[in-house]
Protein backbone atom coordinates (compact mmCIF):
# COMPACT_ATOMS: atom_id res chain seq x y z
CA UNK A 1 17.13 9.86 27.81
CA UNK A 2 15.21 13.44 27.82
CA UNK A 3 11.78 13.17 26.20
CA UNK A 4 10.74 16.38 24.61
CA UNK A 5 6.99 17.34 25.64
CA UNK A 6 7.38 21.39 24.85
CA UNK A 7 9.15 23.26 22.48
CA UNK A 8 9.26 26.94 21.68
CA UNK A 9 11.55 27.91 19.25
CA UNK A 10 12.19 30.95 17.51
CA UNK A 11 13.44 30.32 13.60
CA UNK A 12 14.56 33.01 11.36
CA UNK A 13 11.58 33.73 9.63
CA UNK A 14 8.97 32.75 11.75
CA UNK A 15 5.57 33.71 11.70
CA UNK A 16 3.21 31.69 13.39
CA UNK A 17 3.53 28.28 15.93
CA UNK A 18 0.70 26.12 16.32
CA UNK A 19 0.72 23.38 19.04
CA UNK A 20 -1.31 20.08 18.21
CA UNK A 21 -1.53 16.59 20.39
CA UNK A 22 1.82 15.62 19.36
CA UNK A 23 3.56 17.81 16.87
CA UNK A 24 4.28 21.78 16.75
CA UNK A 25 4.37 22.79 13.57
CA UNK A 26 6.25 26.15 12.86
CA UNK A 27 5.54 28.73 10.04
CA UNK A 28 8.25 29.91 8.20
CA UNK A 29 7.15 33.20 6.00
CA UNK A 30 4.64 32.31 3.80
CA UNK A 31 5.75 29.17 2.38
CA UNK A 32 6.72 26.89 4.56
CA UNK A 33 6.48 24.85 7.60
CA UNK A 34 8.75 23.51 10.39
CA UNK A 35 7.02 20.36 12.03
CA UNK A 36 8.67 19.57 14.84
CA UNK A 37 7.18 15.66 16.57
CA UNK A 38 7.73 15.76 20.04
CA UNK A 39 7.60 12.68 22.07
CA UNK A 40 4.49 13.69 23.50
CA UNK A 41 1.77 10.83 23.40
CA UNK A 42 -2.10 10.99 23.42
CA UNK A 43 -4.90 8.37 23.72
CA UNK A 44 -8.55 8.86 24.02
CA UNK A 45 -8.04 12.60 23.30
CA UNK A 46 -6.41 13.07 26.17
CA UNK A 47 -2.17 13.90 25.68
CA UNK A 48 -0.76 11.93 28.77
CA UNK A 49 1.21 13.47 31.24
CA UNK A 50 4.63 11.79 30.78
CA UNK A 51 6.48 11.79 26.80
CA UNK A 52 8.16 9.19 25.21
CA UNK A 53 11.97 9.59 24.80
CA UNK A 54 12.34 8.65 20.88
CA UNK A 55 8.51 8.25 20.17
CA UNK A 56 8.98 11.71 17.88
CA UNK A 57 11.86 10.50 16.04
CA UNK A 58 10.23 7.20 15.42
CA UNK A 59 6.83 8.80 13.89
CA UNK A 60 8.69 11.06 11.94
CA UNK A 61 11.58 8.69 10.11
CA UNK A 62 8.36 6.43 9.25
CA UNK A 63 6.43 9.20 7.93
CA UNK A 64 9.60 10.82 5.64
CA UNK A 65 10.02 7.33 4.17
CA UNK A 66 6.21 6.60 3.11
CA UNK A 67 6.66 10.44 1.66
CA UNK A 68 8.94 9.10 0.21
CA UNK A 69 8.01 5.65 -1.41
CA UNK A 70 4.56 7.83 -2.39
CA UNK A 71 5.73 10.35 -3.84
CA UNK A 72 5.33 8.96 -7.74
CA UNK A 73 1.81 8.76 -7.10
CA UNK A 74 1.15 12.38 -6.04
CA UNK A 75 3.28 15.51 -4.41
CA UNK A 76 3.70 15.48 -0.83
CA UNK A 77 5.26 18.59 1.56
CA UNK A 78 8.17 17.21 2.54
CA UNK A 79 11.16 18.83 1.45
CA UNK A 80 13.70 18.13 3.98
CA UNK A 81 14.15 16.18 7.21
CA UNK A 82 17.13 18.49 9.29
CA UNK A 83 16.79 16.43 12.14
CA UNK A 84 15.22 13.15 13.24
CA UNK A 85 12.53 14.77 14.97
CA UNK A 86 11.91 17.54 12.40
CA UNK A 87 10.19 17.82 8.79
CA UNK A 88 10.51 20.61 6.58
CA UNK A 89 7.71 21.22 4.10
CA UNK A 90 5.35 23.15 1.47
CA UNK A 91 2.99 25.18 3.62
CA UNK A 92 -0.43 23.75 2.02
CA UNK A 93 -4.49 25.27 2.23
CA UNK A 94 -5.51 21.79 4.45
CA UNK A 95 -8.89 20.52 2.90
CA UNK A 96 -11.37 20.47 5.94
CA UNK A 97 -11.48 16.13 6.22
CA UNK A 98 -9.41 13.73 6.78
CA UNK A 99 -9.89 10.81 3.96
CA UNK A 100 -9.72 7.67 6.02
CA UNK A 101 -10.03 4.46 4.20
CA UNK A 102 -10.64 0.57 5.73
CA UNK A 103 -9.42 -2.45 4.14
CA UNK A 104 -10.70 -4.46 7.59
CA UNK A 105 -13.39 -4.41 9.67
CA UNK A 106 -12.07 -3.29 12.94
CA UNK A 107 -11.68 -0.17 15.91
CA UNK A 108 -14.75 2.69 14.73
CA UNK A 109 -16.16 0.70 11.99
CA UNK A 110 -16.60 -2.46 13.94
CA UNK A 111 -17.47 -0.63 17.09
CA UNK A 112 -20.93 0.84 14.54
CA UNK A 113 -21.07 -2.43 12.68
CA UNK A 114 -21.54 -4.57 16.17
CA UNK A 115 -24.19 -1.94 16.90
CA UNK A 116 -26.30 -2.55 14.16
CA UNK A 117 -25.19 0.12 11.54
CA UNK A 118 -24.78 -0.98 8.10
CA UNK A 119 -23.84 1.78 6.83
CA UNK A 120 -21.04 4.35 8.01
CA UNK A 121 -20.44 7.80 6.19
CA UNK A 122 -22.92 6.62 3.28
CA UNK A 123 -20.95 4.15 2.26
CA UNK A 124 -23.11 0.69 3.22
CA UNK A 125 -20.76 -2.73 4.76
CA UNK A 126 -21.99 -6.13 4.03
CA UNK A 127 -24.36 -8.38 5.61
CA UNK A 128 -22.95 -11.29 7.95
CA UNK A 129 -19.12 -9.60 8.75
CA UNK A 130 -16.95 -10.64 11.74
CA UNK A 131 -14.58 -8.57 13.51
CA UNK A 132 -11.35 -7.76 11.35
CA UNK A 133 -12.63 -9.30 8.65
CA UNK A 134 -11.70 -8.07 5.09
CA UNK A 135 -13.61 -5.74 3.45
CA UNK A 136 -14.45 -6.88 0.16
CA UNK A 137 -13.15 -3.79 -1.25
CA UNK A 138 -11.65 -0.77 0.69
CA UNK A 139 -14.14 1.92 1.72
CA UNK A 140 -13.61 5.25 2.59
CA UNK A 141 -14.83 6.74 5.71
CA UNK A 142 -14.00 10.55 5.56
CA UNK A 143 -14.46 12.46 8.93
CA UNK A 144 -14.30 16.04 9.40
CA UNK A 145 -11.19 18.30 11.00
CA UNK A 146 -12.69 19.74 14.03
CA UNK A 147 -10.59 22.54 15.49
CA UNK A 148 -12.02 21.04 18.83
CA UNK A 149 -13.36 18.15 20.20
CA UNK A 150 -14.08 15.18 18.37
CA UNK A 151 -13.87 14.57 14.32
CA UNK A 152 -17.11 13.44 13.39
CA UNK A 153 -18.19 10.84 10.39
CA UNK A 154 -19.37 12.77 7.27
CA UNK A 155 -20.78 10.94 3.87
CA UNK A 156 -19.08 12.15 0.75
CA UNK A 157 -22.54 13.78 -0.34
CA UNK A 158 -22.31 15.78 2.78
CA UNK A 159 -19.04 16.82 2.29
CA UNK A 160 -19.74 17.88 -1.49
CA UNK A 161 -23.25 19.22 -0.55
CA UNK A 162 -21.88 21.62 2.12
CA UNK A 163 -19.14 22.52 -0.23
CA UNK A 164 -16.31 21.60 2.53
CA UNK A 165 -14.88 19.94 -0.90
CA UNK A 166 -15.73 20.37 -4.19
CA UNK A 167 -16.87 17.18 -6.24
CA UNK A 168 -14.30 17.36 -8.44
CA UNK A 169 -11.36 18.03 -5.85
CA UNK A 170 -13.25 15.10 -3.84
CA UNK A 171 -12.91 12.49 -6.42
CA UNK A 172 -9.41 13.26 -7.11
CA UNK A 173 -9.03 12.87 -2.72
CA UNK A 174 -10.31 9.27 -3.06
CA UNK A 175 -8.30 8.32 -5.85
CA UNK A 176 -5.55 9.35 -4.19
CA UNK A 177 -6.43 7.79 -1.31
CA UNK A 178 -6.90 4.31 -2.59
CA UNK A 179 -3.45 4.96 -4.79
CA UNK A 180 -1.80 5.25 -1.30
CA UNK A 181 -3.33 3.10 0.40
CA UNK A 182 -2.73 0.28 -2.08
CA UNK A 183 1.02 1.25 -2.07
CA UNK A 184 1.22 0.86 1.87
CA UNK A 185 -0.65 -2.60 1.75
CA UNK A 186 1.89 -3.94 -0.73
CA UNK A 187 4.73 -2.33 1.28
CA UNK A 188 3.41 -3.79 4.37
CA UNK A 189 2.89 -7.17 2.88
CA UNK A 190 5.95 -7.45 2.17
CA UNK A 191 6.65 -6.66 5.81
CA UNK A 192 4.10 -9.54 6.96
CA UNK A 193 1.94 -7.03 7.97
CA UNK A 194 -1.49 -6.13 7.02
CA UNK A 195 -2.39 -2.47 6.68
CA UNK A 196 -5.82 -2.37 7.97
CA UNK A 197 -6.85 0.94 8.16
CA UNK A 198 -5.58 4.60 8.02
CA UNK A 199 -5.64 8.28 7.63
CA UNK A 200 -4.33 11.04 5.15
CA UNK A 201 -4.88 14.69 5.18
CA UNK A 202 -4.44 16.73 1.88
CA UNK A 203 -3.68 19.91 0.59
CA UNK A 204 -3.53 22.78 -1.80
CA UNK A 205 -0.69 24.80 -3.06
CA UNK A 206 -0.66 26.95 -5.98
CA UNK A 207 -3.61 24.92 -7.05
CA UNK A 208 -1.99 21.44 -6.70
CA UNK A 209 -3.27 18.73 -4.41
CA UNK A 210 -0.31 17.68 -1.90
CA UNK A 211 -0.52 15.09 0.21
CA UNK A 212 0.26 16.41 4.21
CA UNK A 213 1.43 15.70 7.39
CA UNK A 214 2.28 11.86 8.24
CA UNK A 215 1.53 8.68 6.64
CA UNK A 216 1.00 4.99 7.25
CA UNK A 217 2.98 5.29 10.84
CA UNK A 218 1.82 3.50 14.19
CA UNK A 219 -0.51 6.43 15.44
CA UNK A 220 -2.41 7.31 12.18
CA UNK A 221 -2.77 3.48 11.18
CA UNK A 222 -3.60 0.02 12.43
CA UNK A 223 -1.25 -2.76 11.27
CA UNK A 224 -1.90 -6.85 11.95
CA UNK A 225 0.98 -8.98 11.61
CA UNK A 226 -0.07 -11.67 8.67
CA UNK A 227 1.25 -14.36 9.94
CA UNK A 228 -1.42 -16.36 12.32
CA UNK A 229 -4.64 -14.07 11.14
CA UNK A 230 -6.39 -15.93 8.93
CA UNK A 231 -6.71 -19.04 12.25
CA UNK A 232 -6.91 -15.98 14.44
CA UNK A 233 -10.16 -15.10 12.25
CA UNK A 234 -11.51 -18.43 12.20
CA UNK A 235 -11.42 -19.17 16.16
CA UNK A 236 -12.43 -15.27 16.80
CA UNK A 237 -9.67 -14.18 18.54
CA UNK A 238 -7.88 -10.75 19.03
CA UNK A 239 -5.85 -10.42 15.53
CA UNK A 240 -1.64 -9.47 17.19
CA UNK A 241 -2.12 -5.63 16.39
CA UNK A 242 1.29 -3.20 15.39
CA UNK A 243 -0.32 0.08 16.51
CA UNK A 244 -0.16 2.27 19.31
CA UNK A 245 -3.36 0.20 20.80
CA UNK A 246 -1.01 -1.81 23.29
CA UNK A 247 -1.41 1.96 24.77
CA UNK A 248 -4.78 2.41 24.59
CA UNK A 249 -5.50 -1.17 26.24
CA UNK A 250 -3.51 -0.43 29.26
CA UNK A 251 -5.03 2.80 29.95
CA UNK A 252 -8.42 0.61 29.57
CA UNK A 253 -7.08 -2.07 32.19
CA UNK A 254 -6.45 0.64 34.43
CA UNK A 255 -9.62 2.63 34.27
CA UNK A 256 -8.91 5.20 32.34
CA UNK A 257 -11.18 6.14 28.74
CA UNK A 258 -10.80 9.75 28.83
CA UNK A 259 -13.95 10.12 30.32
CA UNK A 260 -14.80 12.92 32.43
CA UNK A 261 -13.71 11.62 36.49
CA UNK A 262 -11.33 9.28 35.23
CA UNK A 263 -7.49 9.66 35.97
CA UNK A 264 -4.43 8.84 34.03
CA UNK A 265 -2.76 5.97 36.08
CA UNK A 266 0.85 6.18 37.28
CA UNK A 267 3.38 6.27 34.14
CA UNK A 268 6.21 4.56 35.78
CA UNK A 269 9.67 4.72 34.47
CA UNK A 270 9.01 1.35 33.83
CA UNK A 271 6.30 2.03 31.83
CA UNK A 272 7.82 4.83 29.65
CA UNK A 273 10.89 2.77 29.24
CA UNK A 274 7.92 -0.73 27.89
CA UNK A 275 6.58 2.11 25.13
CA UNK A 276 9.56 3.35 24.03
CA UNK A 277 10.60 -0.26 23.48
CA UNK A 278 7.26 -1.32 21.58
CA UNK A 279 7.41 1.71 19.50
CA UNK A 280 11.15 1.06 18.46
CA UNK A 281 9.92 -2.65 17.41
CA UNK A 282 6.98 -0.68 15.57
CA UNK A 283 9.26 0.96 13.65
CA UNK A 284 11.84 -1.69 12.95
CA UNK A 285 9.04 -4.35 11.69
CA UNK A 286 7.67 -1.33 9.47
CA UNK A 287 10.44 -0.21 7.90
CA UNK A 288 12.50 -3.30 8.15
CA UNK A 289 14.56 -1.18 9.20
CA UNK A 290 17.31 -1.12 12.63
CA UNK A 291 16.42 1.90 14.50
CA UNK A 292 19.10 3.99 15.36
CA UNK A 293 18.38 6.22 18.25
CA UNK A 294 19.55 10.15 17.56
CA UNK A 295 21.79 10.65 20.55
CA UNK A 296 22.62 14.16 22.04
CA UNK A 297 22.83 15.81 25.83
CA UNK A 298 20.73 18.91 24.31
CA UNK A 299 18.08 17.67 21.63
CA UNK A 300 16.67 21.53 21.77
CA UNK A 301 19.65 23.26 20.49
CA UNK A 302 20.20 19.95 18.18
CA UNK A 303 16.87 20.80 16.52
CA UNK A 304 17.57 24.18 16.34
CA UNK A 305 20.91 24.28 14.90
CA UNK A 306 19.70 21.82 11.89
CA UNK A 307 16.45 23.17 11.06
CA UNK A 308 18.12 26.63 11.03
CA UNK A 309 21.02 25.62 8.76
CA UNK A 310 18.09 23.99 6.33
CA UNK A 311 15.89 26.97 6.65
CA UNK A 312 18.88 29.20 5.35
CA UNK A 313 19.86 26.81 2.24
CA UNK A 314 16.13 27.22 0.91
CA UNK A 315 16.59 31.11 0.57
C-alpha cells in the first residue's frame, strides 16, 4: 500500500498551504482549513525518511472522534471529515502555547524530576515520586509554539506577564484543559488504558475559544494499559506504553537521537509494515474500535475528489 509523504494540491479556493512534521494543512479563503495527515512520521524532531501507509488515516479517525466526544465541553474546528485522511475545519487565531497537562509522572517531567527539579513551568511536583507515578492532581505544563526548533517550558506567569495570553483567556485555557483531559481519562478507562499525559492547542474565532488540531491520539499523548501497572509500579518496571514510543525506542537501540552525526537506520519493509501494524492496534484499543483500512489505487485524486465535493457544499 502507497504511503503518502507529499501532497500539493490545489482546492478551489485556496489561499495559502503550510507544511508541518506530519500534516499539510490547506487554507481555504478566509475561513477555513483543509488538514490533510499524511503518513509521514517524525521522532526526535527529525521526520524519518520512509511514511507509514495508513498512519494518517489512523491519527485522523482518532482525532475526529475525541472532537467529537468533546465537543459539549467547548467548540472545536472540525466541521467535516471528506476523507479518512482529511479534516475540514474553522480557520482559528492559534494562541502562541500549547496547554499540556500530566496526570503521571513520566517522558519530560520525569526526565527534570530525576534531575533534581521540583518544579517544572512554576508549577512545583512532590517530594519522594517514582517514575509514572500519579500525580496527585493533574498539572499543567504549558510550552511555547516555536515556529522553529524546539518548544520550550514556560510558567503560566510568564505566559501572562509577556502577554503571549491574557490572564483571563489563560484561565479559561486551563479549565478547558482539565475539562478535556478528564473526559479522555474516563474514555480511556473505560478502554483499560490510562491517559497519562497530553497536548491541546486552542484557538480564536470571532472571539470564541475553539479547541484545534488533534486530540488524545497516539502522537500527541502517552497511554499505559491499566491492567498490570499498579505491580509494574511497585517492582519499578517499564509501565506497557500505547504511544508512538515503541518508535522512538528503536531509533534509540539503533543509535539514532536526532543528534547532530547520527543517522536514521535502515527502515526496512519489514519495519514499515511492524508500525503500521502497532499503530492499527493503537487505534483499535483506543477507540475500541475495528480499523478499517481506506482502500484505493490513487489516494491523491481520492482526497481530492472528496475534499472538493465538501468544500463546494459549504458555499
Amino acid at each position: 500500500m502507497e504511503a503518502i509523504v507529499k501532497t500539493d494540491f490545489n482546492f478551489p479556493g485556496q489561499t495559502g498551504h503550510y507544511v508541518g512534521k506530519v500534516r499539510d494543512v490547506y487554507s481555504i479563503g478566509n475561513g477555513y482549513l483543509v488538514m490533510v495527515v499524511s503518513d509521514r512520521i517524525s521522532a526526535f524532531d527529525v521526520v524519518l525518511p520512509k511514511g507509514i501507509p495508513f498512519k494518517g488515516q489512523v491519527l485522523n479517525q482518532i482525532a475526529a472522534k475525541f472532537l467529537d466526544a468533546t465537543a459539549d465541553i467547548l467548540p472545536n474546528w472540525k466541521i467535516a471529515v471528506p476523507d479518512p485522511m482529511v479534516t475540514v475545519g474553522h480557520k482559528c487565531e492559534p494562541f502562541k502555547v500549547e496547554m499540556v497537562i500530566r496526570g503521571y509522572l513520566s517522558g519530560h517531567a520525569w526526565r527534570e524530576y530525576k534531575a533534581g527539579k521540583r518544579t517544572i513551568c512554576g508549577v512545583e511536583m512532590p517530594e519522594g515520586m517514582v517514575e509514572n507515578q500519579k500525580f496527585p492532581e493533574p498539572i499543567i505544563t504549558p510550552t511555547t509554539k516555536a515556529d522553529e526548533g524546539h518548544d520550550e517550558d514556560i510558567s503560566k506567569e510568564e505566559i501572562i506577564a509577556r502577554g503571549i495570553v491574557s490572564r483571563e483567556d489563560y484561565e479559561q485555557l486551563e479549565a478547558y484543559t482539565r475539562a478535556i483531559f478528564n473526559r479522555g481519562t474516563e474514555m480511556a478507562a473505560k478502554m483499560g488504558l490510562i491517559l497519562v499525559d497530553t497536548k491541546y492547542e486552542f484557538g480564536k474565532k470571532d472571539g470564541k475559544i475553539y479547541l484545534m488540531d488533534e486530540i488524545h491520539t497516539p502522537d500527541s499523548s502517552r497511554y499505559f494499559y491499566s491492567e498490570g501497572y499498579n505491580e509494574r509500579l511497585a517492582k519499578g518496571e517499564k509501565q506497557k506504553q500505547l504511544s508512538k514510543e515503541f518508535v522512538r525506542e528503536w531509533l534509540m537501540a539503533n543509535g539514532f537521537q536526532g543528534q547532530e552525526g547520527q543517522t536514521v537506520p535502515e527502515m526496512t519493509e519489514e519495519i514499515v509494515n511492524g508500525i503500521t501494524d502497532r499503530y492499527i492496534e493503537l487505534y483499535e484499543n483506543i477507540t475500541g474500535e475495528k480499523f478499517v483500512k481506506a482502500e484505493g489505487d490513487d489516494i491523491t485524486s481520492r482526497i481530492e475528489k472528496n475534499v472538493t465535493e465538501c468544500l463546494a457544499s459549504l458555499k
